[in-house]
N, C-alpha and C. Protein backbone atom coordinates (compact mmCIF):
# COMPACT_ATOMS: atom_id res chain seq x y z
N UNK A 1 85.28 78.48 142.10
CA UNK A 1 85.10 77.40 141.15
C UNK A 1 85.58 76.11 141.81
N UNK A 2 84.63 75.05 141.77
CA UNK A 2 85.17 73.74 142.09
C UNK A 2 86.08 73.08 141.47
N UNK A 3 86.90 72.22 141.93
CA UNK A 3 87.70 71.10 141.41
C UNK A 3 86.87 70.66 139.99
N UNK A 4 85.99 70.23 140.32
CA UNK A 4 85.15 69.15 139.05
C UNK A 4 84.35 70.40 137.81
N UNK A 5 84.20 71.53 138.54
CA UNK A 5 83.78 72.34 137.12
C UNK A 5 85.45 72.98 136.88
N UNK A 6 86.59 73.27 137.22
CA UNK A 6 87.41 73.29 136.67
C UNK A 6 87.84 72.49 136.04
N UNK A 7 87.85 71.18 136.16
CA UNK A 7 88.41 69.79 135.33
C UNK A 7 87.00 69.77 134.17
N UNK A 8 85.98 70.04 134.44
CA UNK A 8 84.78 70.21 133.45
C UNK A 8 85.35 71.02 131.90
N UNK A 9 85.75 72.29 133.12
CA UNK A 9 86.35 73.67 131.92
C UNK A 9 87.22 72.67 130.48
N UNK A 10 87.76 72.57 131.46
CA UNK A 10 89.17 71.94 130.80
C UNK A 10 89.44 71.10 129.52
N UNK A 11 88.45 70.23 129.76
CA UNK A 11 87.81 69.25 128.90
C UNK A 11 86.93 69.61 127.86
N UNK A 12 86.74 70.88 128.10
CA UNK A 12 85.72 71.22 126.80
C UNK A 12 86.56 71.38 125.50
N UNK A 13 85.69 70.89 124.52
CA UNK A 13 86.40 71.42 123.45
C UNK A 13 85.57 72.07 122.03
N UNK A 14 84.47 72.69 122.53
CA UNK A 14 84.20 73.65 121.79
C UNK A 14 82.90 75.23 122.80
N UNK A 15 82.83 76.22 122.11
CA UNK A 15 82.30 77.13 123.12
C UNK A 15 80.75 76.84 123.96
N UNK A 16 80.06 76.08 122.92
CA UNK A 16 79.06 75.61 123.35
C UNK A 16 79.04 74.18 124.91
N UNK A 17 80.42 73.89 124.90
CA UNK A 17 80.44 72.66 126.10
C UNK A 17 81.03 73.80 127.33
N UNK A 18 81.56 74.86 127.01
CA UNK A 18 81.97 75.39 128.23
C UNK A 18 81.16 76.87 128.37
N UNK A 19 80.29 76.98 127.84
CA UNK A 19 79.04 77.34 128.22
C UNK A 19 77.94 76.94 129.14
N UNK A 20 77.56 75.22 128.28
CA UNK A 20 77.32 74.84 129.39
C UNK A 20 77.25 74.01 131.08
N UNK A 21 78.68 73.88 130.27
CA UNK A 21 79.38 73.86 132.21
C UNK A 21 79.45 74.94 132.86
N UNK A 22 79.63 76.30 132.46
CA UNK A 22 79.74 77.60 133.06
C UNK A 22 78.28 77.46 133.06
N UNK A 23 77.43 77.69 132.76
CA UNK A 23 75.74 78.40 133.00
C UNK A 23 74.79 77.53 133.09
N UNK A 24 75.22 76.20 132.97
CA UNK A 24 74.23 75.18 132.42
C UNK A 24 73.44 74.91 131.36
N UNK A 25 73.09 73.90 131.33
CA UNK A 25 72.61 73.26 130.27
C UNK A 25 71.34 74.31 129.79
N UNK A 26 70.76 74.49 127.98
CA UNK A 26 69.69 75.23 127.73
C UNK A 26 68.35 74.44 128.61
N UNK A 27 67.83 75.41 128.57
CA UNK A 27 66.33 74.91 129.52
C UNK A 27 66.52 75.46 131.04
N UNK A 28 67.41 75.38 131.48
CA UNK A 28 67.82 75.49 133.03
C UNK A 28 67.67 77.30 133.16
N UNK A 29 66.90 77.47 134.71
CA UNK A 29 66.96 79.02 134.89
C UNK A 29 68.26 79.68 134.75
N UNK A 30 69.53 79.34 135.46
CA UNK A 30 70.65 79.74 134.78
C UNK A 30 71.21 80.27 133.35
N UNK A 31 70.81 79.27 132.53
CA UNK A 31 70.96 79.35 131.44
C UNK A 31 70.23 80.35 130.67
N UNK A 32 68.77 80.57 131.03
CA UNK A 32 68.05 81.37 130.64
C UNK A 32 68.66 82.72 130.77
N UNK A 33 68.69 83.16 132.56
CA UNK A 33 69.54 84.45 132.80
C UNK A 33 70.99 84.63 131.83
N UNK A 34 71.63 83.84 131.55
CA UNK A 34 72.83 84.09 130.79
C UNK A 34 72.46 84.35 129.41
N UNK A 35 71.32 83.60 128.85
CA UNK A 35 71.28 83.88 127.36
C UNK A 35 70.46 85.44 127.54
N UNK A 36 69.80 85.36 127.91
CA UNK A 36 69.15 87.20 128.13
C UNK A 36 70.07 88.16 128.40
N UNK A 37 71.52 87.63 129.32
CA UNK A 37 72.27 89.25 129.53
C UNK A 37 72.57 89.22 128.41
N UNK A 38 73.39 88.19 127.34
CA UNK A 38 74.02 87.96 126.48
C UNK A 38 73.86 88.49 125.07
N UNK A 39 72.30 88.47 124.97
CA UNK A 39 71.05 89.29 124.05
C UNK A 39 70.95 90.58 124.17
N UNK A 40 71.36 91.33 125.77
CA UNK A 40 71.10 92.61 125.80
C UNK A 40 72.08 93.16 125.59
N UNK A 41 73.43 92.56 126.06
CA UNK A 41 74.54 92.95 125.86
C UNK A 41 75.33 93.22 124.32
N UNK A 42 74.55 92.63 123.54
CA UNK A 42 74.40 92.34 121.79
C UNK A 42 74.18 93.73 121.59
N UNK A 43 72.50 93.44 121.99
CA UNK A 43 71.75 95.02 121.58
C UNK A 43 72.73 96.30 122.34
N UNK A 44 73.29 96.20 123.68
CA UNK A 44 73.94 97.56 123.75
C UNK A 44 75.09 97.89 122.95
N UNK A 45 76.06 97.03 122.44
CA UNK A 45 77.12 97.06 121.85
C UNK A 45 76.48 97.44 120.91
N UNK A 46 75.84 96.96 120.15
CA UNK A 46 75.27 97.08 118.69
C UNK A 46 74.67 98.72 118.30
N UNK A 47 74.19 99.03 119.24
CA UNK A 47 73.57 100.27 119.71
C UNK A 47 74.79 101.50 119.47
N UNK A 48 75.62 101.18 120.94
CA UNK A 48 77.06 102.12 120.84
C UNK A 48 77.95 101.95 119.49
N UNK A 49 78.00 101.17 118.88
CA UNK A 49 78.73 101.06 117.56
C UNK A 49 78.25 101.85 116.68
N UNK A 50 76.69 101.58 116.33
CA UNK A 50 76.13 102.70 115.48
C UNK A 50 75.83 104.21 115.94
N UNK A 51 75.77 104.27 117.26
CA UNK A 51 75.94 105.64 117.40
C UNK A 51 77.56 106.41 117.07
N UNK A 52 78.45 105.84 117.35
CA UNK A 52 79.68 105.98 117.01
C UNK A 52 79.83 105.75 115.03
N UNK A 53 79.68 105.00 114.60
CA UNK A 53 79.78 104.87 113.25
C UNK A 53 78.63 106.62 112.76
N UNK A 54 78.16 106.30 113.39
CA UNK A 54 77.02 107.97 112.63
C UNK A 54 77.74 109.33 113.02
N UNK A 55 78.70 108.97 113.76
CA UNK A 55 79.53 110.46 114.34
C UNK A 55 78.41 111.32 115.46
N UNK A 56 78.14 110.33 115.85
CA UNK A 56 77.09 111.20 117.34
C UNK A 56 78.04 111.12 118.62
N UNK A 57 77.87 111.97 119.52
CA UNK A 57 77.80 112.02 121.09
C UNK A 57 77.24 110.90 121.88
N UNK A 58 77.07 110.92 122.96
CA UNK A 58 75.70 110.13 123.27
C UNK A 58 75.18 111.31 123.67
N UNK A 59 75.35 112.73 123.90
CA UNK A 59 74.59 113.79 123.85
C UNK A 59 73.93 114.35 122.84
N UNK A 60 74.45 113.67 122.22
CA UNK A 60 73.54 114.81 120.46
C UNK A 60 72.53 113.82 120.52
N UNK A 61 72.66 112.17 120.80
CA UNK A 61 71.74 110.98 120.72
C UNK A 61 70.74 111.55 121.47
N UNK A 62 70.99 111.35 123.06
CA UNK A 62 70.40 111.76 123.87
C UNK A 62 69.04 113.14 123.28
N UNK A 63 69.46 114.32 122.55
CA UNK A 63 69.15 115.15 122.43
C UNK A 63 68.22 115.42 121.49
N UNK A 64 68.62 114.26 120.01
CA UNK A 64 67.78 113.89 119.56
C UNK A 64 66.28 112.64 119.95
N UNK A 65 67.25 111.92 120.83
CA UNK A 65 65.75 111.33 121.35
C UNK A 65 64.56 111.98 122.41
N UNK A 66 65.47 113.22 122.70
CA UNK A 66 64.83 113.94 123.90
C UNK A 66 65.07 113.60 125.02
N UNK A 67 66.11 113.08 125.62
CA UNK A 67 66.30 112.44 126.98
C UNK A 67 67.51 112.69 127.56
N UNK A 68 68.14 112.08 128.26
CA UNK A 68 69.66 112.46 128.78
C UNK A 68 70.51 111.79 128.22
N UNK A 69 71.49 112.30 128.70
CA UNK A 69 72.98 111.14 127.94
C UNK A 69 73.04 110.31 128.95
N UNK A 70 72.20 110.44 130.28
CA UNK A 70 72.99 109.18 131.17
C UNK A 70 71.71 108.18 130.80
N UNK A 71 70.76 108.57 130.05
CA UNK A 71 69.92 107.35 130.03
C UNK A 71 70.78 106.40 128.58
N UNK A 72 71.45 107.68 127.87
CA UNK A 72 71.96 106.95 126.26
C UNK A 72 73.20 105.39 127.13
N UNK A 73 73.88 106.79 128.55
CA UNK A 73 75.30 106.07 128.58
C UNK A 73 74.59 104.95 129.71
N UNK A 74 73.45 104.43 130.05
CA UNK A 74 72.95 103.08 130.83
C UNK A 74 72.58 102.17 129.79
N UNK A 75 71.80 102.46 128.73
CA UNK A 75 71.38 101.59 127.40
C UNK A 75 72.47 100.72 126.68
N UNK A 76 73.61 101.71 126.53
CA UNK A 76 74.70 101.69 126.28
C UNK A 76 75.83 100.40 126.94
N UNK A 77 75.50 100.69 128.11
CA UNK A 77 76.28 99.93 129.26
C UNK A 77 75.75 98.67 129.68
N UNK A 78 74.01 98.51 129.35
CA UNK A 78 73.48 97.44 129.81
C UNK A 78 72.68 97.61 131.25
N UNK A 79 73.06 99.12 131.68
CA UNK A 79 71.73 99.10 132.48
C UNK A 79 71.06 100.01 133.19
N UNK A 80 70.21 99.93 131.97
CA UNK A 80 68.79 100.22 131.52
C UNK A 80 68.05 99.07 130.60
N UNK A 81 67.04 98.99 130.95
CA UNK A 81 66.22 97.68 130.23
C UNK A 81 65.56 98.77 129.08
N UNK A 82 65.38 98.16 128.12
CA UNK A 82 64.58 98.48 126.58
C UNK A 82 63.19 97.92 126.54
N UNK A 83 62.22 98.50 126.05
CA UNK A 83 60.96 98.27 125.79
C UNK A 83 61.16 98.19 124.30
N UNK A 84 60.41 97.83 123.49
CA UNK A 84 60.73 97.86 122.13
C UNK A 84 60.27 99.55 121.43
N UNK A 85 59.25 100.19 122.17
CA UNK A 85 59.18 101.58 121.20
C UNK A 85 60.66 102.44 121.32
N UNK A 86 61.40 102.27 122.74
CA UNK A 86 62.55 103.49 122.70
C UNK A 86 63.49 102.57 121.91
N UNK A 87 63.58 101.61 121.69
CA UNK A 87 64.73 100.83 121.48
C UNK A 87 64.58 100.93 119.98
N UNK A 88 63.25 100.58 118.82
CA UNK A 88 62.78 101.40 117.43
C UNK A 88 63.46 102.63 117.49
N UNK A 89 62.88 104.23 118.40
CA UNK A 89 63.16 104.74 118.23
C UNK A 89 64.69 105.26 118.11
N UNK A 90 65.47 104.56 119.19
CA UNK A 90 67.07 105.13 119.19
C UNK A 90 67.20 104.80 117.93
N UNK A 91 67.30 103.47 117.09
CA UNK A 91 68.06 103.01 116.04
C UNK A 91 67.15 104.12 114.94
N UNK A 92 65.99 104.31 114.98
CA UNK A 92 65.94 105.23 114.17
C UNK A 92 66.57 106.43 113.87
N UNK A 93 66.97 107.08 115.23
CA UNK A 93 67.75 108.33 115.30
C UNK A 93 68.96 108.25 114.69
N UNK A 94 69.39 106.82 114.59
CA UNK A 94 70.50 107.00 113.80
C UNK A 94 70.53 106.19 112.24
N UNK A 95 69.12 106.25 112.06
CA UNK A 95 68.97 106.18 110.50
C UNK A 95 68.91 104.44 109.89
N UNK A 96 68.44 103.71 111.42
CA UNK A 96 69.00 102.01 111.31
C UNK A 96 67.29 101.90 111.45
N UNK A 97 66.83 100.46 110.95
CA UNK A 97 66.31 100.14 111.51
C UNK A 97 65.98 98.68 111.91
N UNK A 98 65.14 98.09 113.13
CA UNK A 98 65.64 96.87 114.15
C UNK A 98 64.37 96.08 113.15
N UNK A 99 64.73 94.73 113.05
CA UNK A 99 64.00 93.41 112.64
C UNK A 99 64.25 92.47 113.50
N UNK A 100 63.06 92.21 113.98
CA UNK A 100 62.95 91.14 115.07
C UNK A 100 62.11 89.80 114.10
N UNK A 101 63.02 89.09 115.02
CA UNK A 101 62.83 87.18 113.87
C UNK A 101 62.24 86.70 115.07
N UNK A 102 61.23 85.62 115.38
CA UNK A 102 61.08 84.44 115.79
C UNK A 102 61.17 83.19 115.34
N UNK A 103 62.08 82.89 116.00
CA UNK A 103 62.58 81.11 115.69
C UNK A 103 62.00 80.27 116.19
């Protein structure tokens, strides 16, 4: 980290200004890559919570989706990428289901 994005840090005073001193400004490829891990990283947490709130494994998950637990424990972790049919289907397995908004 430089002098001037540390004195940048510093000066921020809310999450959105040291965001984008850390990743840059919205619009910028940076920024893009950060808001996408940030989105997937949503969906995996969000994912592992409800498999945990339903009292599953990621093997019983796994078992019910038909697949492995190391594909449940990469989804999980952030890496493995989601298509939208397996990503429907997991939350179905556990009785959820996903609504996608465009803004």
């Amino acid at each position: 980290m430089t002098a001037n994005n540390n004195e940048a840090l510093m000066n921020c005073t809310s999450l959105d200004e040291l965001i984008d001193v850390e990743y840059g400004k919205k619009g910028t490829p940076e920024r893009a890559a950060f808001d996408a891990e940030t989105q997937e990283f949503c969906i995996a947490q969000t994912l592992r919570k409800e498999r945990i709130r339903a009292g599953l494994t990621q093997q019983q998950l796994a078992d019910m989706m038909g697949t492995k637990k190391t594909y449940i424990s990469r989804v999980e972790t952030g890496r493995q990428n989601l298509n939208l049919t397996p990503l429907f289907r997991l939350f179905e397995c556990l009785g959820k289901k996903v609504a996608i908004s465009v803004m």
